[in-house]
C-alpha atoms as a PDB file:
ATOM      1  CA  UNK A   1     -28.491  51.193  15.927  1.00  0.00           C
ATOM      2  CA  UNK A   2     -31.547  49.316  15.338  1.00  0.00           C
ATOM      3  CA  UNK A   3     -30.402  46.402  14.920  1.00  0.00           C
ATOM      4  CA  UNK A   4     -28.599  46.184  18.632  1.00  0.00           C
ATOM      5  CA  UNK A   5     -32.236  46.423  20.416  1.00  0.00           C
ATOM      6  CA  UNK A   6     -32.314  43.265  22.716  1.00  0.00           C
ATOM      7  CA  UNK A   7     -28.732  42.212  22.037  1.00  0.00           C
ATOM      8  CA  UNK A   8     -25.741  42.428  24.671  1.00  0.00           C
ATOM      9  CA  UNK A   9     -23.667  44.692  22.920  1.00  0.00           C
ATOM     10  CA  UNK A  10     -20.150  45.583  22.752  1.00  0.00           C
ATOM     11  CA  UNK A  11     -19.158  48.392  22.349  1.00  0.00           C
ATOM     12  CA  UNK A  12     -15.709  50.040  21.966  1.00  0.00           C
ATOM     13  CA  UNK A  13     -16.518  53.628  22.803  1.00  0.00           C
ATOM     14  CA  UNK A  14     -15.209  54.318  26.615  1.00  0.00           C
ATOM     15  CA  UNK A  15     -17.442  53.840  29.642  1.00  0.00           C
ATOM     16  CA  UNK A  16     -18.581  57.422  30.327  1.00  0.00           C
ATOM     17  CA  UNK A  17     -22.174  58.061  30.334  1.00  0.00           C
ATOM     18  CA  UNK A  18     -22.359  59.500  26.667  1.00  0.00           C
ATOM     19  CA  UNK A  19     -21.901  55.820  25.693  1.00  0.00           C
ATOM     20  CA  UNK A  20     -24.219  54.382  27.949  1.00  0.00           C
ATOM     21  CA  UNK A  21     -26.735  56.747  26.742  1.00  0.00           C
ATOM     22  CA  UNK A  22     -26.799  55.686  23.161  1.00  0.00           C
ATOM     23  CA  UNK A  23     -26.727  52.446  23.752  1.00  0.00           C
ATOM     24  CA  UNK A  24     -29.732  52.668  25.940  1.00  0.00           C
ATOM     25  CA  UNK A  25     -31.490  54.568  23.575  1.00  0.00           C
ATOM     26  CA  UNK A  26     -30.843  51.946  21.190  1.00  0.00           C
ATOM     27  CA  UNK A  27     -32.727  49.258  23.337  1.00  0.00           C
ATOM     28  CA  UNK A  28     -29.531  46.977  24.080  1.00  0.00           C
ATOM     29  CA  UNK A  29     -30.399  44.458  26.465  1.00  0.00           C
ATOM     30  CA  UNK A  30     -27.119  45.059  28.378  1.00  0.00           C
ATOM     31  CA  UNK A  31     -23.266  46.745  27.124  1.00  0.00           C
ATOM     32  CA  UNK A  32     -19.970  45.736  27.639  1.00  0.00           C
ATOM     33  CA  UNK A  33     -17.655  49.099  27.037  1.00  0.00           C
ATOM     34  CA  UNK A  34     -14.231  50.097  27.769  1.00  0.00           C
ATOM     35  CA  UNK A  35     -12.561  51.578  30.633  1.00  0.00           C
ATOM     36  CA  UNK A  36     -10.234  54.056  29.229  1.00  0.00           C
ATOM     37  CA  UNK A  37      -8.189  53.942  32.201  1.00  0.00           C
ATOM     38  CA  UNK A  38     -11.017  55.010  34.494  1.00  0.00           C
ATOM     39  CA  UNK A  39      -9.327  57.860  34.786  1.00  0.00           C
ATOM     40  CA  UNK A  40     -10.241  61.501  36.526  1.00  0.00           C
ATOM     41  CA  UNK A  41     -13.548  61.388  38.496  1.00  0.00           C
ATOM     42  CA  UNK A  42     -13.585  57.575  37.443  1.00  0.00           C
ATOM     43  CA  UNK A  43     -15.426  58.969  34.072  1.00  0.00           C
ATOM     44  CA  UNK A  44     -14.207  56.003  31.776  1.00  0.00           C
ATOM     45  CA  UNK A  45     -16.701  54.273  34.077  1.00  0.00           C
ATOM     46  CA  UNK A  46     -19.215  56.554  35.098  1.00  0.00           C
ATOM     47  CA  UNK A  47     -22.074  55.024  32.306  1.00  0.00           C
ATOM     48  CA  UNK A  48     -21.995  51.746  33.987  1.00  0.00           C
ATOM     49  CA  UNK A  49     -23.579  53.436  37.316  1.00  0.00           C
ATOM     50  CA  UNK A  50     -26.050  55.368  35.109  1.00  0.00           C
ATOM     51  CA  UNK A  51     -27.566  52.379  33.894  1.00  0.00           C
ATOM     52  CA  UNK A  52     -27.915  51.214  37.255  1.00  0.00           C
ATOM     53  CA  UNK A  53     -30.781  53.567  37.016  1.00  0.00           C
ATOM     54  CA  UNK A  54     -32.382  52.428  34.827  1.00  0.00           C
ATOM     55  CA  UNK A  55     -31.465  48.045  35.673  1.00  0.00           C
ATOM     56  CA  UNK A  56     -29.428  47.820  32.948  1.00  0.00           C
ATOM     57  CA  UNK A  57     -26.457  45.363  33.309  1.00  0.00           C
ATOM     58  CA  UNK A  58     -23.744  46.741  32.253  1.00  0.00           C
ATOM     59  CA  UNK A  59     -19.418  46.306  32.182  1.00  0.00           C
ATOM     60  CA  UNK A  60     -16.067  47.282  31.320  1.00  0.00           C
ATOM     61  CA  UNK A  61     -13.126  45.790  30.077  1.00  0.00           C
ATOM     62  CA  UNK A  62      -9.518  46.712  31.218  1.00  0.00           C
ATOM     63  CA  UNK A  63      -8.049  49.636  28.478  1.00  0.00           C
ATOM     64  CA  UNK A  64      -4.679  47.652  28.466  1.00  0.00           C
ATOM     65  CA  UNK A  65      -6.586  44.253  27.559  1.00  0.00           C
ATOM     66  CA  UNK A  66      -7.925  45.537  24.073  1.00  0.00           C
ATOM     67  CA  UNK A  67      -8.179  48.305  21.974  1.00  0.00           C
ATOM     68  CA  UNK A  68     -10.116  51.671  22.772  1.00  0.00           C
ATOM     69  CA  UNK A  69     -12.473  52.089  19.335  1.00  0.00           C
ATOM     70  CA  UNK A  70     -12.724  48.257  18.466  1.00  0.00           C
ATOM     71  CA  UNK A  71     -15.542  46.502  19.704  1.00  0.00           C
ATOM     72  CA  UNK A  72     -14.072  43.287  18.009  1.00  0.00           C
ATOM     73  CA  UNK A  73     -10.639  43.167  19.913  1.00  0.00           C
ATOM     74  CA  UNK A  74     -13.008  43.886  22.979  1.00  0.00           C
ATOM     75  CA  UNK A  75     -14.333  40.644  22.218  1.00  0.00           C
ATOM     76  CA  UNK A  76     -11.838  38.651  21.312  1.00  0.00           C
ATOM     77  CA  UNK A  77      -8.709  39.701  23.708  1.00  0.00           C
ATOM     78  CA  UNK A  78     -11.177  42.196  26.629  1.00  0.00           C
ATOM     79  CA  UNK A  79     -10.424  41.480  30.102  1.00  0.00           C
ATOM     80  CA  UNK A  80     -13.403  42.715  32.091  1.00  0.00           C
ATOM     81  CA  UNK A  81     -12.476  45.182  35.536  1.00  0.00           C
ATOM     82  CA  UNK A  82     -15.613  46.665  36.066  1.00  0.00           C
ATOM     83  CA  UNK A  83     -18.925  45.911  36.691  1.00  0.00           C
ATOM     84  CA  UNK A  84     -22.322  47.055  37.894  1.00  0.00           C
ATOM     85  CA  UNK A  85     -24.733  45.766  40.375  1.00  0.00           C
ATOM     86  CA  UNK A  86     -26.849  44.374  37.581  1.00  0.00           C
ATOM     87  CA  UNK A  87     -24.227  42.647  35.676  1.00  0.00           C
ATOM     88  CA  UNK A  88     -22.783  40.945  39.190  1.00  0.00           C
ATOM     89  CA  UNK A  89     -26.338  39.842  39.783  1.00  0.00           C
ATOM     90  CA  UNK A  90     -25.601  37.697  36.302  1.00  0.00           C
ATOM     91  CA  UNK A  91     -21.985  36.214  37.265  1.00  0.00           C
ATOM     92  CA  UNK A  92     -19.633  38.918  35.735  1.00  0.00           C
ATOM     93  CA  UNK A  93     -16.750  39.823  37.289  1.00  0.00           C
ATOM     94  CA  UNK A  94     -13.277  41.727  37.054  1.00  0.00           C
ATOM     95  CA  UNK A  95     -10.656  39.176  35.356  1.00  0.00           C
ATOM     96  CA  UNK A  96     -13.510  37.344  33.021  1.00  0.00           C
ATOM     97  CA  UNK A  97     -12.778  37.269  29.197  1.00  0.00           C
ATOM     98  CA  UNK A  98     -15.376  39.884  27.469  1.00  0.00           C
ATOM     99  CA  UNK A  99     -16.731  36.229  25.596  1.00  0.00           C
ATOM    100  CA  UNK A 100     -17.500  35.033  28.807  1.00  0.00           C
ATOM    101  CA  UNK A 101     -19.265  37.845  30.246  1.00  0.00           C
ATOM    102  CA  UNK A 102     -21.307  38.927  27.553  1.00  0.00           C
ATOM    103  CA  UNK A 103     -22.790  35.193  27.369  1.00  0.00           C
ATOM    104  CA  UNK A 104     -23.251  35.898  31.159  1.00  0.00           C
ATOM    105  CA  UNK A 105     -24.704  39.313  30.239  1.00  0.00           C
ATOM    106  CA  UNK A 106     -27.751  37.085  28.174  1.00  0.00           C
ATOM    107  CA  UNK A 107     -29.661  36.234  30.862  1.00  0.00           C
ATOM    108  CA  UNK A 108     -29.742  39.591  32.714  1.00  0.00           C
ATOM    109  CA  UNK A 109     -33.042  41.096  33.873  1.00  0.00           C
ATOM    110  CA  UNK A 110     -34.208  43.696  31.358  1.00  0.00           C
ATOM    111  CA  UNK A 111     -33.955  47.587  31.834  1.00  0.00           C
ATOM    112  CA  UNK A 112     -37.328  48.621  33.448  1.00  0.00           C
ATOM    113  CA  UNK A 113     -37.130  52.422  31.722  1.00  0.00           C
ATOM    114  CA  UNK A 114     -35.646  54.639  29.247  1.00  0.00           C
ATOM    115  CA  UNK A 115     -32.508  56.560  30.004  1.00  0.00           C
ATOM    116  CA  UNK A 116     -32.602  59.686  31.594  1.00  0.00           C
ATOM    117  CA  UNK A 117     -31.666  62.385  29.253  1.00  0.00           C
ATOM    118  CA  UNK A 118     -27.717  63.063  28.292  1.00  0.00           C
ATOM    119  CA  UNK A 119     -26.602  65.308  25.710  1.00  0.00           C
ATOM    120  CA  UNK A 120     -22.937  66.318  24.979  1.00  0.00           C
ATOM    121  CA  UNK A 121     -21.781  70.068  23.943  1.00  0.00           C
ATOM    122  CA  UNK A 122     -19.392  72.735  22.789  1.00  0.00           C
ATOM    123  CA  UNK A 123     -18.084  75.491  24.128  1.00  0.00           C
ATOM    124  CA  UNK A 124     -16.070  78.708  22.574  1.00  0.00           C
ATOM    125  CA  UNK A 125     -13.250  79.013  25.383  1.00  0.00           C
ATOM    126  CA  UNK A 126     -10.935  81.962  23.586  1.00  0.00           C
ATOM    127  CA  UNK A 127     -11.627  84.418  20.830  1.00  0.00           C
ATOM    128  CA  UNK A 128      -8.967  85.556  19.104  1.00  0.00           C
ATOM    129  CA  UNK A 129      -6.753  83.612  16.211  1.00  0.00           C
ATOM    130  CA  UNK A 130      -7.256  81.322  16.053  1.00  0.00           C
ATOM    131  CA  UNK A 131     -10.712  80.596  18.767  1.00  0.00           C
ATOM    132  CA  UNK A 132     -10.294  77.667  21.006  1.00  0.00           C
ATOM    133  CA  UNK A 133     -13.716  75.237  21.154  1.00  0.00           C
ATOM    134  CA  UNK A 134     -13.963  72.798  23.561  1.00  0.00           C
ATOM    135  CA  UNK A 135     -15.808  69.941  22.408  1.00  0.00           C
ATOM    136  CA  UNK A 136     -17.130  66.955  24.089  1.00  0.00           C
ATOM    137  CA  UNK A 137     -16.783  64.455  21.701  1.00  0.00           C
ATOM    138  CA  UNK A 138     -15.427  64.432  17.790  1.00  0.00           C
ATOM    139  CA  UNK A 139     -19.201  64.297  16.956  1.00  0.00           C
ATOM    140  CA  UNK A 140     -19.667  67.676  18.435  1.00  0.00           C
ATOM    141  CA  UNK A 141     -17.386  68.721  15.167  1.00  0.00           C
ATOM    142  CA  UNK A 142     -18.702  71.303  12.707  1.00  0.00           C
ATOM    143  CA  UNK A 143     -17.329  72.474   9.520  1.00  0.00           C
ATOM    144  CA  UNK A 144     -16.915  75.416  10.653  1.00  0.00           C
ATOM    145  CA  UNK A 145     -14.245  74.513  13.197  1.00  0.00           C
ATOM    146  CA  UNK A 146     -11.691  73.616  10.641  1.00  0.00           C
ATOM    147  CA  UNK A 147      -8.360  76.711  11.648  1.00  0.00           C
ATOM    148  CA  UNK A 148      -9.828  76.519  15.381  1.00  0.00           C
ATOM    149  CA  UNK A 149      -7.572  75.307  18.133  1.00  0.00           C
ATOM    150  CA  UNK A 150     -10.428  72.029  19.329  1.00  0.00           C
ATOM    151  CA  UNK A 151     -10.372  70.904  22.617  1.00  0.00           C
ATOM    152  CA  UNK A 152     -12.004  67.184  22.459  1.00  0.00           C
ATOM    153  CA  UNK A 153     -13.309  65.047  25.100  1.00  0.00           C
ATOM    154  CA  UNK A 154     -12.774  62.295  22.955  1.00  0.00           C
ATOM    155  CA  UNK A 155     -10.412  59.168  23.156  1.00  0.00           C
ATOM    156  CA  UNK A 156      -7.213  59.877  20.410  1.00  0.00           C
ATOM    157  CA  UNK A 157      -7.547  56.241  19.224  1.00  0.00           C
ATOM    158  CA  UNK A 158      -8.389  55.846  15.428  1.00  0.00           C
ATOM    159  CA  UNK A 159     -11.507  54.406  15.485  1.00  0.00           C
ATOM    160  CA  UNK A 160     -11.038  50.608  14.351  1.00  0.00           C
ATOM    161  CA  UNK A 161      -7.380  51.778  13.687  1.00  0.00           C
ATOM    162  CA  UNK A 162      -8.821  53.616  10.170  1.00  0.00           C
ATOM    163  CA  UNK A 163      -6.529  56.891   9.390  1.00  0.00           C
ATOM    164  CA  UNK A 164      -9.555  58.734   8.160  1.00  0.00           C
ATOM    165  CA  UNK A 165     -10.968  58.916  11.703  1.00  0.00           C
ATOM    166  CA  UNK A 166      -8.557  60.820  13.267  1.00  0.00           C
ATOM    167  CA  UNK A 167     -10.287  64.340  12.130  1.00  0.00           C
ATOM    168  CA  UNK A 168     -12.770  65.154  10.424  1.00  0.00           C
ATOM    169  CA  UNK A 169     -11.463  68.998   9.373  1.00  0.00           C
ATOM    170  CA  UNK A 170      -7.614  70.413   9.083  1.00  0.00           C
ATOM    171  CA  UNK A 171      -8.017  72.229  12.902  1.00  0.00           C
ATOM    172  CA  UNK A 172      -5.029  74.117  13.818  1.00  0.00           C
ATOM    173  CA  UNK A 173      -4.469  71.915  16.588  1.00  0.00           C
ATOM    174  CA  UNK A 174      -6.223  69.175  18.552  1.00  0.00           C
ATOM    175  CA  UNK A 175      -6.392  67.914  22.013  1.00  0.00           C
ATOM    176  CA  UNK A 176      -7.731  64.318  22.833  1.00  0.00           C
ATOM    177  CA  UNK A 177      -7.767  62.273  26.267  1.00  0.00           C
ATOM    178  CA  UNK A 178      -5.438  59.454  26.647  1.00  0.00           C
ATOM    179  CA  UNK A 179      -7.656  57.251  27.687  1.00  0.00           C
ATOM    180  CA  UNK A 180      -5.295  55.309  29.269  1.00  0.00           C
ATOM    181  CA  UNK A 181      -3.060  54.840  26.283  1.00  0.00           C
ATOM    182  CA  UNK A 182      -4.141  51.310  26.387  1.00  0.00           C
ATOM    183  CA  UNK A 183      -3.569  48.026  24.649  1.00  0.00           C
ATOM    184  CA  UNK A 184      -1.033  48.573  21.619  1.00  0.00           C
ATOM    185  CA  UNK A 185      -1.040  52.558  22.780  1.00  0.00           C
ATOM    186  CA  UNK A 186      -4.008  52.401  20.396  1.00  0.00           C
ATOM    187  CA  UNK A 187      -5.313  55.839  22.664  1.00  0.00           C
ATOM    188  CA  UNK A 188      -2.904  57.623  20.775  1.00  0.00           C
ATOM    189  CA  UNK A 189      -2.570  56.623  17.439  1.00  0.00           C
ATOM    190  CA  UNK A 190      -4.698  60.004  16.495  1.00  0.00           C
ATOM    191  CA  UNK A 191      -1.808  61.521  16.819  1.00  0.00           C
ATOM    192  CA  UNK A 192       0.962  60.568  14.050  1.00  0.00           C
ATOM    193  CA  UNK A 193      -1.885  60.448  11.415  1.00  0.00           C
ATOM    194  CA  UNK A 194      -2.257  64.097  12.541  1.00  0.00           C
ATOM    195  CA  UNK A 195       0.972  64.944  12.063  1.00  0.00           C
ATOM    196  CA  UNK A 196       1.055  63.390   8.780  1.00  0.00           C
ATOM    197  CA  UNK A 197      -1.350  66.074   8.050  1.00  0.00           C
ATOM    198  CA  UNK A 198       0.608  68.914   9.497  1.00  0.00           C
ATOM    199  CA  UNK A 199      -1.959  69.358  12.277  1.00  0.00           C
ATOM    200  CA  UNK A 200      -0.023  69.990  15.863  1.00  0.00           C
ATOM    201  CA  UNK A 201      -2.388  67.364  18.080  1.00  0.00           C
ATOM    202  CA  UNK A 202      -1.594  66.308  21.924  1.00  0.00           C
ATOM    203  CA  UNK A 203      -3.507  64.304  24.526  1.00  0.00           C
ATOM    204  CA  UNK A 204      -3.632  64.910  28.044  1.00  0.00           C
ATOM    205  CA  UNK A 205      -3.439  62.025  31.048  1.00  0.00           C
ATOM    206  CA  UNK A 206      -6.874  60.779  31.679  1.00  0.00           C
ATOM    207  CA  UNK A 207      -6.549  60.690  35.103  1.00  0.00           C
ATOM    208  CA  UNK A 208      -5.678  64.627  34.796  1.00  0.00           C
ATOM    209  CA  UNK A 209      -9.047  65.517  32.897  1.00  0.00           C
ATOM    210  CA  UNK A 210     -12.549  63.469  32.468  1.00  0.00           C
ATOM    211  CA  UNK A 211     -13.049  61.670  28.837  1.00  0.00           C
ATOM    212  CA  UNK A 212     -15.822  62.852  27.216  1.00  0.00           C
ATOM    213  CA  UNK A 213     -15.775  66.208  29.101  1.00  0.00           C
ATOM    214  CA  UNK A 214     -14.414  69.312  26.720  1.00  0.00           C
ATOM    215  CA  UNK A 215     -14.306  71.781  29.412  1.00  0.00           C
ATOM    216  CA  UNK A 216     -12.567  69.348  32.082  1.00  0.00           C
ATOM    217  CA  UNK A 217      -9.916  68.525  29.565  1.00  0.00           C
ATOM    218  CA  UNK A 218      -9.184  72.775  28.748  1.00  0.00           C
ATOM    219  CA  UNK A 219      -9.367  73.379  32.755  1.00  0.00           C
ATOM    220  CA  UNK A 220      -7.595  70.638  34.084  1.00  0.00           C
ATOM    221  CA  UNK A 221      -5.865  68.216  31.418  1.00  0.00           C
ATOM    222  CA  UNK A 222      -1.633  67.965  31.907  1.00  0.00           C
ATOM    223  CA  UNK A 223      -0.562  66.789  28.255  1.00  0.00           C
ATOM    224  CA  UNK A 224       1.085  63.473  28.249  1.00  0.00           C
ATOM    225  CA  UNK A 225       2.042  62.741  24.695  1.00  0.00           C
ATOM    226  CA  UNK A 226       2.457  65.242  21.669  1.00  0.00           C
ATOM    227  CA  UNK A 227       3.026  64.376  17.684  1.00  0.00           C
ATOM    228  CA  UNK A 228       6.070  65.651  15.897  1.00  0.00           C
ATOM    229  CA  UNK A 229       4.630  69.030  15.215  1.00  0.00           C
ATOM    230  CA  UNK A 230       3.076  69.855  18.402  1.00  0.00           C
ATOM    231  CA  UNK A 231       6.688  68.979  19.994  1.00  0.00           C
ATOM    232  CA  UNK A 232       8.604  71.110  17.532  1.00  0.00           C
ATOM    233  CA  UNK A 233       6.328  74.231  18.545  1.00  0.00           C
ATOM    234  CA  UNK A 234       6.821  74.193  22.063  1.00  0.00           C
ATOM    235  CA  UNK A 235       4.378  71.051  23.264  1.00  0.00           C
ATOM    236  CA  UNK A 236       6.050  68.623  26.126  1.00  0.00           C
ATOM    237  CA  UNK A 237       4.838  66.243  29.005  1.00  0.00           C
ATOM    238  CA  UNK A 238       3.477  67.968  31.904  1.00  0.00           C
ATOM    239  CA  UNK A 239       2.207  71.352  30.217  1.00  0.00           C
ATOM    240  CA  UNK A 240      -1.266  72.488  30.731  1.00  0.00           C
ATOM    241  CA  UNK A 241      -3.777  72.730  27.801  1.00  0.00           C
ATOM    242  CA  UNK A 242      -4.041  76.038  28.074  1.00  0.00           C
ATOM    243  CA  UNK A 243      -0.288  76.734  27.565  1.00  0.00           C
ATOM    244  CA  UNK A 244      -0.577  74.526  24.296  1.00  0.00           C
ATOM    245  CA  UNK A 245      -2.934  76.552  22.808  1.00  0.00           C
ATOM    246  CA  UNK A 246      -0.771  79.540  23.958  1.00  0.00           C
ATOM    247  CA  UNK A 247       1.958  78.092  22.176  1.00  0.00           C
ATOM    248  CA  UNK A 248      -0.295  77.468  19.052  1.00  0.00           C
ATOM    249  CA  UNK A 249      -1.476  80.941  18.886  1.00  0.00           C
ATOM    250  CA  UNK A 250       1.957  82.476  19.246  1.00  0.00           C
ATOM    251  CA  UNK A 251       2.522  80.225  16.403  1.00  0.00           C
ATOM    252  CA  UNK A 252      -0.228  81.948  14.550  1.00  0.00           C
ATOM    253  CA  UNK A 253       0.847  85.526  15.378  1.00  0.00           C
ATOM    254  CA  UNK A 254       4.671  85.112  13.208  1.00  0.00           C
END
């Protein structure tokens, strides 16, 4: 990300602090990311007030303005609803376009430090067959997690809409965040490219578990949509994640 340092940058990763933290680290002069339906704990958002730390000026855009995943429909359709103390300072707003407030965004005072640290993780949940990992983002994935049941932090939009982001190994199931479902439901197209590949794949209600948080999605997330073959084993609106993965590993066990 070298070639972001100094630049307003937007992003389309969601707002949580993950997000902020990279793009920190990369020097950005100030980030524009999206909401992804605020959600639980108002984590889609929670990066924006962690570069207040630091005096970075920083937004989000509305999840049902643009797409989750694609900083360029961010920029050309993003609706902006949040905002941090910094970025108000420079004239942003709720209800600007994206294009006007990351011109705004220019003249913002520069950070005056380095982020504090931030580091994502994984977790083993369950042994058994097949283990359950909770993850908290798909970059947390290993090879080694390909026939696990993975728990994911993580959005369930393709990123940019590409079918080859929707998992990186054949899991035996997968659980995503809804992020809001957002602008042309693109925060769950993860899941019929899934299916596709015979993997059973739900996401739960963001405002039932925190994006970008593996653990809060396996202790708290209520599943709100469900591909073809997570439906046809047992998955529905309004189970716990726990109970999916039950239904997975009884699955398993015939």
């Amino acid at each position: 990300m070298d070639d972001v340092a100094g630049q307003v940058l937007v992003a389309g990763s969601h707002g949580g602090i993950i997000a902020a933290y990279f793009g920190a680290s990369a020097g950005v002069h100030a980030l524009v990311l999206n909401d992804a339906g605020v959600g639980k704990d108002r984590a889609g958002i929670a990066g924006l007030f962690y570069l207040e730390d630091i005096g970075m000026a920083a937004a989000a855009v509305d999840c049902m303005s643009a797409r989750i995943g694609d900083g360029a429909d961010m920029l050309a359709r993003g609706i902006i609803s949040h905002v941090n103390a910094f970025a108000a300072l420079c004239g942003v707003a709720a209800g600007q376009s994206c294009q006007e407030a990351a011109t705004r965004l220019r003249v913002a005072m520069a950070p005056r430090s380095v982020p504090p640290p931030y580091s994502e993780g994984r977790w083993r949940i369950a042994d058994g067959e097949p283990e359950v990992w909770a993850l908290d983002s798909v970059g947390k994935i290993e090879p080694g997690d390909a026939g696990r049941i993975l728990v994911i932090g993580s959005h369930g939009a393709l990123h940019g809409g590409r079918p080859e982001s929707a998992l990186v190994v054949d899991a035996a199931a997968a659980v995503f965040n809804d992020a809001g479902v957002g602008a042309d439901r693109i925060g769950i197209t993860r899941l019929p490219v899934l299916a596709a590949r015979g993997i059973p794949a739900v996401a739960v209600d963001c405002m039932s578990a925190r994006i970008g948080d593996g653990r809060s999605t396996w202790e708290t997330g209520v599943i709100s949509h469900a591909n073809s073959v997570a439906f046809a084993l047992g998955a529905a609106r309004g189970i716990t994640v726990p109970r999916f993965a039950a239904l997975i590993a009884a699955q398993n066990r015939r």
